[in-house]
Protein backbone atom coordinates (compact mmCIF):
# COMPACT_ATOMS: atom_id res chain seq x y z
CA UNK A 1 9.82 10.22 -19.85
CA UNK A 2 7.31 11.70 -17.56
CA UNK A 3 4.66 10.07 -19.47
CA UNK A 4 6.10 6.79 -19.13
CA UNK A 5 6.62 6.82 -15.56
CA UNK A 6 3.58 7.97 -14.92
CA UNK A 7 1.92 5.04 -16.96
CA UNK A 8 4.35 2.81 -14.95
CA UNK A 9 2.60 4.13 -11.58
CA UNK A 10 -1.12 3.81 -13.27
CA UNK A 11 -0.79 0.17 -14.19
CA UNK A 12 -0.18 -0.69 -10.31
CA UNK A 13 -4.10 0.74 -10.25
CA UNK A 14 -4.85 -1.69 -13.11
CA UNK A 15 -3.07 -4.27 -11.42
CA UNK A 16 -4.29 -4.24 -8.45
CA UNK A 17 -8.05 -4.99 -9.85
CA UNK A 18 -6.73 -7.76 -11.81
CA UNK A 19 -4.98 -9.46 -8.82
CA UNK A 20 -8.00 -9.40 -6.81
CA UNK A 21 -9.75 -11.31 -9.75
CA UNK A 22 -7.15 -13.83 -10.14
CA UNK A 23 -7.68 -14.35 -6.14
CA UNK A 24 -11.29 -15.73 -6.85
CA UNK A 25 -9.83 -18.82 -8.22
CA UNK A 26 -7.15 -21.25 -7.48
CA UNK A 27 -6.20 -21.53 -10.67
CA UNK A 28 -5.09 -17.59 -10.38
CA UNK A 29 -2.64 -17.83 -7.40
CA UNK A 30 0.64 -18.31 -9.62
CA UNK A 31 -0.74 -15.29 -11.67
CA UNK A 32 -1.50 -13.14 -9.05
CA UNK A 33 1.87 -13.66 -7.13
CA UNK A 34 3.58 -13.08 -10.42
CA UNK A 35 1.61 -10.22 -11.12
CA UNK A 36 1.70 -8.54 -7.65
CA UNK A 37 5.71 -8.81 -7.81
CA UNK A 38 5.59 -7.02 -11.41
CA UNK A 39 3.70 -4.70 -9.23
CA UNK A 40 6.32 -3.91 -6.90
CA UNK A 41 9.22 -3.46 -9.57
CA UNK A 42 6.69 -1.07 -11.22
CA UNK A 43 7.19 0.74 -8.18
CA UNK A 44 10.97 0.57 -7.53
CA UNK A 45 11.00 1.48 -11.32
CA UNK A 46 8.65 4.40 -11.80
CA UNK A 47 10.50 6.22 -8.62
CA UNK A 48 13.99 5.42 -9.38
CA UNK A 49 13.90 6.78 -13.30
CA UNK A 50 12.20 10.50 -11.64
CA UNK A 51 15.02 10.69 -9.69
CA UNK A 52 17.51 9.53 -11.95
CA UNK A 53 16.04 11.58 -15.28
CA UNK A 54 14.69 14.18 -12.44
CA UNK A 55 11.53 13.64 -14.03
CA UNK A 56 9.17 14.69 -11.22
CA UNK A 57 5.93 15.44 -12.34
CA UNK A 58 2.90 16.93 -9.48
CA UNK A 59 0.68 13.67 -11.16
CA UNK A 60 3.09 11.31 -10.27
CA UNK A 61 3.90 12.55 -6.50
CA UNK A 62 0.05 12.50 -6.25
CA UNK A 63 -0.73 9.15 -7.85
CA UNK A 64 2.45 7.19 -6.68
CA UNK A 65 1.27 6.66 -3.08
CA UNK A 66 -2.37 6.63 -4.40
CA UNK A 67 -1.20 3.14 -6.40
CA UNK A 68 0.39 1.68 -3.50
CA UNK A 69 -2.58 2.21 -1.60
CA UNK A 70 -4.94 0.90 -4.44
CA UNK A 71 -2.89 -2.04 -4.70
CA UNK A 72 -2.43 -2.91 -0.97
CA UNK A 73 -6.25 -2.47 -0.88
CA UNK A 74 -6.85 -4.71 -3.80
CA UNK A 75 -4.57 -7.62 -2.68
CA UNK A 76 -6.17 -7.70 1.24
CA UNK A 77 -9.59 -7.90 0.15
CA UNK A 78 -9.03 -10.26 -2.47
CA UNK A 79 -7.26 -12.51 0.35
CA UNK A 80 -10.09 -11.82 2.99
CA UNK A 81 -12.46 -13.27 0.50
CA UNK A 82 -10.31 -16.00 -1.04
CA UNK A 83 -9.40 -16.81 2.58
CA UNK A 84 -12.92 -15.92 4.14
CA UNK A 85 -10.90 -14.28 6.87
CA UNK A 86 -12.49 -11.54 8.96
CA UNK A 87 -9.48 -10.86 10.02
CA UNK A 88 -7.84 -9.45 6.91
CA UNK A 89 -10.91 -7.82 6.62
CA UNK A 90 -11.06 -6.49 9.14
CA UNK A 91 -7.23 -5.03 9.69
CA UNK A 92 -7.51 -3.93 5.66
CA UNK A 93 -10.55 -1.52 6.23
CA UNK A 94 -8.38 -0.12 9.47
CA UNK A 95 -5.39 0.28 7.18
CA UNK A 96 -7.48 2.11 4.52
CA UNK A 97 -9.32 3.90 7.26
CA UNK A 98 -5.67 5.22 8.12
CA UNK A 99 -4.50 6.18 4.88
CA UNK A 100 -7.78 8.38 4.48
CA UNK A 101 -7.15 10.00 7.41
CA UNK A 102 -3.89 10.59 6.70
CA UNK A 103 -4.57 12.05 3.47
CA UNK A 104 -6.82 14.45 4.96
CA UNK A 105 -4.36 15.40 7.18
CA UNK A 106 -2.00 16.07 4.13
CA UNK A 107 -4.49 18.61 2.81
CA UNK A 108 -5.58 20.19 5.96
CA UNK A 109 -1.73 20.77 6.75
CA UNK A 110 -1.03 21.70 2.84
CA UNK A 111 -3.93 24.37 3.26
CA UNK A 112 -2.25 25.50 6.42
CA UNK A 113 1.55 25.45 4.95
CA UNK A 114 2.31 23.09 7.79
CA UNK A 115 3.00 20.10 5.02
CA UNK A 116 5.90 19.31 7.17
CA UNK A 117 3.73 17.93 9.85
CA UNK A 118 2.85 14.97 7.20
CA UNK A 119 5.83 14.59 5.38
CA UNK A 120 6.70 10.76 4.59
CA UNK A 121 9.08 9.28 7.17
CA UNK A 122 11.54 6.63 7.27
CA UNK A 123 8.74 4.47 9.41
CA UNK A 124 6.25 4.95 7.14
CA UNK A 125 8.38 3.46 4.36
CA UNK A 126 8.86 0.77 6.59
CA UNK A 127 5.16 0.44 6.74
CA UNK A 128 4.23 -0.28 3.28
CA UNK A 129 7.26 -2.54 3.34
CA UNK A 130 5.82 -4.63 5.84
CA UNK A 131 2.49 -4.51 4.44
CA UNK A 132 4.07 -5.52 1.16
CA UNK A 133 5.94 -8.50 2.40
CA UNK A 134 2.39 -9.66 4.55
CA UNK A 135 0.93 -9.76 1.04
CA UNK A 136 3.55 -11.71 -0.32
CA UNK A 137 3.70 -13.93 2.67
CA UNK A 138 -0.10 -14.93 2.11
CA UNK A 139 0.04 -15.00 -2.09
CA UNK A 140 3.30 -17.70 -1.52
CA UNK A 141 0.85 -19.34 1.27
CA UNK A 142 -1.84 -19.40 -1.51
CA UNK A 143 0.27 -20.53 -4.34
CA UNK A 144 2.34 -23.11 -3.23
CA UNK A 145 0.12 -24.70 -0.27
CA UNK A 146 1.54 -23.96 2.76
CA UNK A 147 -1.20 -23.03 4.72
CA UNK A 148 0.85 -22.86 7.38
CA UNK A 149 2.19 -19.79 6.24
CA UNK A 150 -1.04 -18.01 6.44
CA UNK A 151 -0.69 -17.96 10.33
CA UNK A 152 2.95 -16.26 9.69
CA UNK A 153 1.06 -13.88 7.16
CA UNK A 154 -1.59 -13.27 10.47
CA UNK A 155 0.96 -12.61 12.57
CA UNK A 156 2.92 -10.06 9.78
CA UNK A 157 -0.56 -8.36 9.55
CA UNK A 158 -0.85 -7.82 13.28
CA UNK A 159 2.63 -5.99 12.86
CA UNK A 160 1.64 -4.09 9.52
CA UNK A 161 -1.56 -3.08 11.20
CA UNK A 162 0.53 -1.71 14.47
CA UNK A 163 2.95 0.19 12.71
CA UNK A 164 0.17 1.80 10.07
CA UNK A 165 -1.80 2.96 12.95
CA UNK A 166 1.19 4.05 14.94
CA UNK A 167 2.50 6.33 11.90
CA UNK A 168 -1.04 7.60 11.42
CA UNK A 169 -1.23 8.76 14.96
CA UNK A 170 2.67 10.16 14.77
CA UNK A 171 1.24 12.15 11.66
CA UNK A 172 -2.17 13.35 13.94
CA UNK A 173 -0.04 14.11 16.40
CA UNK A 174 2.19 16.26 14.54
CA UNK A 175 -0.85 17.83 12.45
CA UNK A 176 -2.68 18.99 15.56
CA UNK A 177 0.46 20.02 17.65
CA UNK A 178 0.55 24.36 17.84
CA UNK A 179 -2.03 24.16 15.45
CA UNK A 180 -4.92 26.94 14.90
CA UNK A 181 -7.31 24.75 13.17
């Protein structure tokens, strides 16, 4: 079973490349929003039969968040090129800029048994949520026409990119608090 969910969690990965491809054309819109929802249930699915078979493994806590990130990635740049928006761009690189830092927190603080300091949080669950949903706003903009959807999707990203940045400052915060780094 481990096995299984863990191949669930490594095809977000694969994925994730092949949505960005399908972005390069119009004719891969419909394929790519199908594909990044398949995506998502991979993810509901791959976390809901470790805790219901309490098949846990270290690969899959480690690679879980690692997919979301790769697909997240993935999609935005695919849509700041398919969109030729700076913007997207521009807020994706700060979004991956946060999760690297925040992954180096992880393993400073994991080094330092202070992995409490960067334990996931209800907000930061909200965060990929949000970014989620931005993605999907812009992939139904993309696929069905309604371009005026892609100023809602702007407007999601300025919220995604607030709340990433505020969680990855909660987690500095709480890294470098009574800290002896």
């Amino acid at each position: 079973m481990i096995t299984f969910i863990n191949l669930l969690t490594f095809s977000r990965i694969v994925l994730a490349a092949i949505i960005f491809l399908l972005l390069m054309s119009s004719d891969g819109y419909l394929p790519a929003l199908i594909l990044f929802y398949i995506a998502g249930f991979t993810d509901w699915l791959d976390g809901y039969l470790a805790r219901k078979y309490n098949a846990v493994s270290q690969l899959g806590e480690i690679l879980d968040p690692i997919a979301d990130k790769i697909l997240i990635v993935f999609v935005f740049f695919g849509l700041a090129v398919n969109l030729s928006s700076y913007l997207i761009g521009f807020f994706a690189a700060l979004i991956i800029t946060r999760e690297i830092w925040v992954g180096a927190l992880r393993d400073l603080n994991a080094r330092n048994n202070k992995s409490d300091a960067t334990k996931v949080t209800f907000l930061a669950k909200i965060k990929t949520t949000v970014q989620l949903f931005t993605i999907s706003i812009y992939l139904i903009a993309l696929t069905f026409n309604i371009m005026l959807l892609v100023i809602i999707g702007d407007i999601m990203l300025f919220v995604s990119l607030f709340i990433t940045l505020y969680t990855g400052f909660l987690y500095t915060i709480n890294s470098f608090k009574n800290s002896n780094f």
